[in-house]
N, C-alpha and C. Protein backbone atom coordinates (compact mmCIF):
# COMPACT_ATOMS: atom_id res chain seq x y z
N UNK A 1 9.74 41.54 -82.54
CA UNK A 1 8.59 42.02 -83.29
C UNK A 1 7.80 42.98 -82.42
N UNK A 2 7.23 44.15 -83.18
CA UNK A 2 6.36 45.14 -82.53
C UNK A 2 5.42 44.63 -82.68
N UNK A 3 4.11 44.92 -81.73
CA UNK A 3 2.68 44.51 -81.69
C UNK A 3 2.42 45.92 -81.68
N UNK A 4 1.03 45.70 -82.59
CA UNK A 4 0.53 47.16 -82.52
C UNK A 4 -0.59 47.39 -81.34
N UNK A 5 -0.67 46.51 -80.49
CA UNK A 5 -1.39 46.56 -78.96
C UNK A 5 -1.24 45.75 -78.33
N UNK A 6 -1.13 45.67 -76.95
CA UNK A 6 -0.43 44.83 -75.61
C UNK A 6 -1.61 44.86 -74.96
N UNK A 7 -2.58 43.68 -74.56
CA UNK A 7 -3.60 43.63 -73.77
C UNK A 7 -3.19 42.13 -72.40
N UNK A 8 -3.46 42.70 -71.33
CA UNK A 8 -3.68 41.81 -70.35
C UNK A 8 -5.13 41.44 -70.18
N UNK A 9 -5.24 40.19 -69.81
CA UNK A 9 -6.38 39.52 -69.62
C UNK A 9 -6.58 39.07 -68.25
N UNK A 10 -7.29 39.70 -67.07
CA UNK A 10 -7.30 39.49 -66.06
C UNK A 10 -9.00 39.17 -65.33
N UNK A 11 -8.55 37.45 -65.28
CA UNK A 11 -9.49 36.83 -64.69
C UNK A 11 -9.62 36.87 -63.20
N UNK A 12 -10.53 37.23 -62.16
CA UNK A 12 -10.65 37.63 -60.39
C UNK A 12 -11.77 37.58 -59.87
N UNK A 13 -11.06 37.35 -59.03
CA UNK A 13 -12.59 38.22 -57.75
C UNK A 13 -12.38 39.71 -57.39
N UNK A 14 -11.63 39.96 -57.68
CA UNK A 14 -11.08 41.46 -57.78
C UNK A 14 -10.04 41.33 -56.20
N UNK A 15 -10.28 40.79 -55.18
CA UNK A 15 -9.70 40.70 -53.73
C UNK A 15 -8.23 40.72 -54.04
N UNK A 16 -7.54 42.03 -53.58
CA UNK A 16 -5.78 41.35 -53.43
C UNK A 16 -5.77 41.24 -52.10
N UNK A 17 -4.86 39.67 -52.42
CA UNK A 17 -4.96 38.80 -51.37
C UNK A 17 -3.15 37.83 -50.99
N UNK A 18 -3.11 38.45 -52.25
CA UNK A 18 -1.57 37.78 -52.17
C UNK A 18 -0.14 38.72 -53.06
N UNK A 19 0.51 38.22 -53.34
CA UNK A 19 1.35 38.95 -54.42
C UNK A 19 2.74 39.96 -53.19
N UNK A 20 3.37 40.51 -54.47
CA UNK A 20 4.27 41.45 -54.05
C UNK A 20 4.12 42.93 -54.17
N UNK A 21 2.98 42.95 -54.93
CA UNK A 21 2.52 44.46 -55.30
C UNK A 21 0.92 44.50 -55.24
N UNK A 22 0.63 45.58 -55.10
CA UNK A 22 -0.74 46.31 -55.44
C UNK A 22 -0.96 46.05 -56.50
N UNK A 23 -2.24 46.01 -56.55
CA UNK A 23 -3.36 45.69 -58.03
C UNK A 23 -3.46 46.71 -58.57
N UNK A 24 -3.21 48.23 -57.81
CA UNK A 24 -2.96 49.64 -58.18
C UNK A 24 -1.95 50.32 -58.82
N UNK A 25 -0.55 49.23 -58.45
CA UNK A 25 0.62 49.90 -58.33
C UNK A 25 0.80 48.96 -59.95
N UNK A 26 0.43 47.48 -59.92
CA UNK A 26 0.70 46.78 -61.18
C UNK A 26 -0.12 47.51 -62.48
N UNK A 27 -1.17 48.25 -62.50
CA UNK A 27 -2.25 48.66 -63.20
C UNK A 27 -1.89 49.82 -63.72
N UNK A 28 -0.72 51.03 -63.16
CA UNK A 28 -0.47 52.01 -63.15
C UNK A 28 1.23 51.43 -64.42
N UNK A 29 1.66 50.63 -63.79
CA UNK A 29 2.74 49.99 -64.53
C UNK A 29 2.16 49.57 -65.94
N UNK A 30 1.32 48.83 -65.85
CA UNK A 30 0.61 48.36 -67.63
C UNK A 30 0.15 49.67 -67.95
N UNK A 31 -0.59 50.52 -67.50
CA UNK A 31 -0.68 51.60 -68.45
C UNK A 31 0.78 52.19 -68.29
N UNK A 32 1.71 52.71 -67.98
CA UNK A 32 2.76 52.93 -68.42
C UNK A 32 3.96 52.31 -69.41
N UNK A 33 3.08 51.42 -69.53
CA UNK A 33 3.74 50.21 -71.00
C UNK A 33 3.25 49.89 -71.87
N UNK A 34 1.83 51.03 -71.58
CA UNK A 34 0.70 51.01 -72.97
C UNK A 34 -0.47 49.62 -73.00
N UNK A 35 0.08 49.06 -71.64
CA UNK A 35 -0.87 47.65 -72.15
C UNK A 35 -2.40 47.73 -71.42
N UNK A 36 -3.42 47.59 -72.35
CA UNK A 36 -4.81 47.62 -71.99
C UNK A 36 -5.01 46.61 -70.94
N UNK A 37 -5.95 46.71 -69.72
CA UNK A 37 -6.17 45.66 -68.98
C UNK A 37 -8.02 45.26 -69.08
N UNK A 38 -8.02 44.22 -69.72
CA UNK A 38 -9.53 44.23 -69.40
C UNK A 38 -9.50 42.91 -68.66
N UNK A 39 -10.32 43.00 -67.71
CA UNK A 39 -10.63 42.65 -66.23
C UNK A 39 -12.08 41.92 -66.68
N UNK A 40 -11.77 40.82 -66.04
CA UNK A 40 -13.42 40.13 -66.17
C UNK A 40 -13.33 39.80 -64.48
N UNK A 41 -14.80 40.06 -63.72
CA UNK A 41 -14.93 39.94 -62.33
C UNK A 41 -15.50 38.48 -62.31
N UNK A 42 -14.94 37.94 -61.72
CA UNK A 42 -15.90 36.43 -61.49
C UNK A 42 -16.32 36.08 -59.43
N UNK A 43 -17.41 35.89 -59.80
CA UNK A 43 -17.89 35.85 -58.40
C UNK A 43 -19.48 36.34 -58.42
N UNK A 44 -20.06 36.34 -57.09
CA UNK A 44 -21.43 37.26 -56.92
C UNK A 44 -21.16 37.58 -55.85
N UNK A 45 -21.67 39.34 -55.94
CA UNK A 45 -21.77 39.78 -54.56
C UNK A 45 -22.79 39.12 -53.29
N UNK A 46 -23.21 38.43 -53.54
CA UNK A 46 -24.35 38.21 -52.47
C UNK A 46 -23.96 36.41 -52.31
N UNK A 47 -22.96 36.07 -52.77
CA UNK A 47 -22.51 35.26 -51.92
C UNK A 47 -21.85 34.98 -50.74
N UNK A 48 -20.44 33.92 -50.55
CA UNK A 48 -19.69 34.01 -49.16
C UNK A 48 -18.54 34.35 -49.09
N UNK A 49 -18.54 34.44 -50.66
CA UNK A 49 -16.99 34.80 -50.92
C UNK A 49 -17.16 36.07 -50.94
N UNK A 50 -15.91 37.46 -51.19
CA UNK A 50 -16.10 38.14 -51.06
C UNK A 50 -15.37 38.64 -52.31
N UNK A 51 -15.69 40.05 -53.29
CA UNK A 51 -15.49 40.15 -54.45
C UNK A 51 -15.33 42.07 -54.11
N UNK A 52 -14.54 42.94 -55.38
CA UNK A 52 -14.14 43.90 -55.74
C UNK A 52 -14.61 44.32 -57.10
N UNK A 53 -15.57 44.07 -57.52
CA UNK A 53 -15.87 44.59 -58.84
C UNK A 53 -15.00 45.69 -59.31
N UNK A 54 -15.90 46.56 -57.86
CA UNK A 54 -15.64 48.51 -58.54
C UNK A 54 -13.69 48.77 -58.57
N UNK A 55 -13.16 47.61 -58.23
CA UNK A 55 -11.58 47.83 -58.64
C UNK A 55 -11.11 47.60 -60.12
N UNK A 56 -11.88 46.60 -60.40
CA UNK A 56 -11.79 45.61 -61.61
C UNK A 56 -12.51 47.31 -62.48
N UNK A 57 -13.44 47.54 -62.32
CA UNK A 57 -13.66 48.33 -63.60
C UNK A 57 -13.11 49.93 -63.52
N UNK A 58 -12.10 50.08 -62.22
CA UNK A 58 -11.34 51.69 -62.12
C UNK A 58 -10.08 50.56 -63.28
N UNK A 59 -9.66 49.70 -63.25
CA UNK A 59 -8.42 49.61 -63.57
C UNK A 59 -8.65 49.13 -65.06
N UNK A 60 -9.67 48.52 -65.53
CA UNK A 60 -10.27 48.58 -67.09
C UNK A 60 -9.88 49.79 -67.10
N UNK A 61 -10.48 51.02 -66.83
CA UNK A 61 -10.78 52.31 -66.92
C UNK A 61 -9.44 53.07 -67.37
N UNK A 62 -8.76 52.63 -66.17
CA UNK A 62 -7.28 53.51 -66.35
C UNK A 62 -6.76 53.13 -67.37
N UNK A 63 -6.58 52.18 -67.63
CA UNK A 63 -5.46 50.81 -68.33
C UNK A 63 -6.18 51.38 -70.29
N UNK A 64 -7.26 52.06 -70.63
CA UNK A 64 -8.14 51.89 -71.94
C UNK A 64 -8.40 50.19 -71.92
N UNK A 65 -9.13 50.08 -71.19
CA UNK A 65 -9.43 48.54 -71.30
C UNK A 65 -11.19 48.53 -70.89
N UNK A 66 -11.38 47.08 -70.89
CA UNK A 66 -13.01 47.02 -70.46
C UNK A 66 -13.00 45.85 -69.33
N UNK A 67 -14.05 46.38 -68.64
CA UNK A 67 -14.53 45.15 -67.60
C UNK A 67 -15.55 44.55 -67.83
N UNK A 68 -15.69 43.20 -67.53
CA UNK A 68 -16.91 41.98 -67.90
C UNK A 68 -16.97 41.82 -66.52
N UNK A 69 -18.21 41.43 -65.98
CA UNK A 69 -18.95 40.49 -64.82
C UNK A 69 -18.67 39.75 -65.50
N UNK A 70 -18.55 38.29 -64.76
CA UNK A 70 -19.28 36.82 -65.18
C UNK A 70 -19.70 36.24 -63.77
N UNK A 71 -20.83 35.67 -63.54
CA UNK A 71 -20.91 34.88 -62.26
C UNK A 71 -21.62 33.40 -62.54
């Protein structure tokens, strides 16, 4: 079956920290497969953890997707 839109749902702190690929290189791949990424950031900057917003909302951006804060 065709879907008439492919969205990823990506819950973070925005930090790549693990994996086999870039958060750049995977983001560039979903928009090349048409799939929207909207990115919700979870965290606060002014805590101890440490967080990437402004990645989370270039790759909404690229992807036709949207970014949410939540903290």
């Amino acid at each position: 079956a065709t879907s008439p839109s492919k969205v990823l749902i990506l819950i973070t702190d925005g930090v790549s920290n693990t994996g086999k690929i870039d958060i750049e290189t995977a983001a560039f791949a979903a928009k090349t497969y048409g799939i929207k990424i909207y990115t919700i950031g979870i965290g606060r900057e002014d805590s101890q953890y440490e967080v990437n917003f402004e990645s989370l909302a270039k790759i909404a951006e690229d992807t036709n997707g949207i970014f949410f804060r939540a903290e």
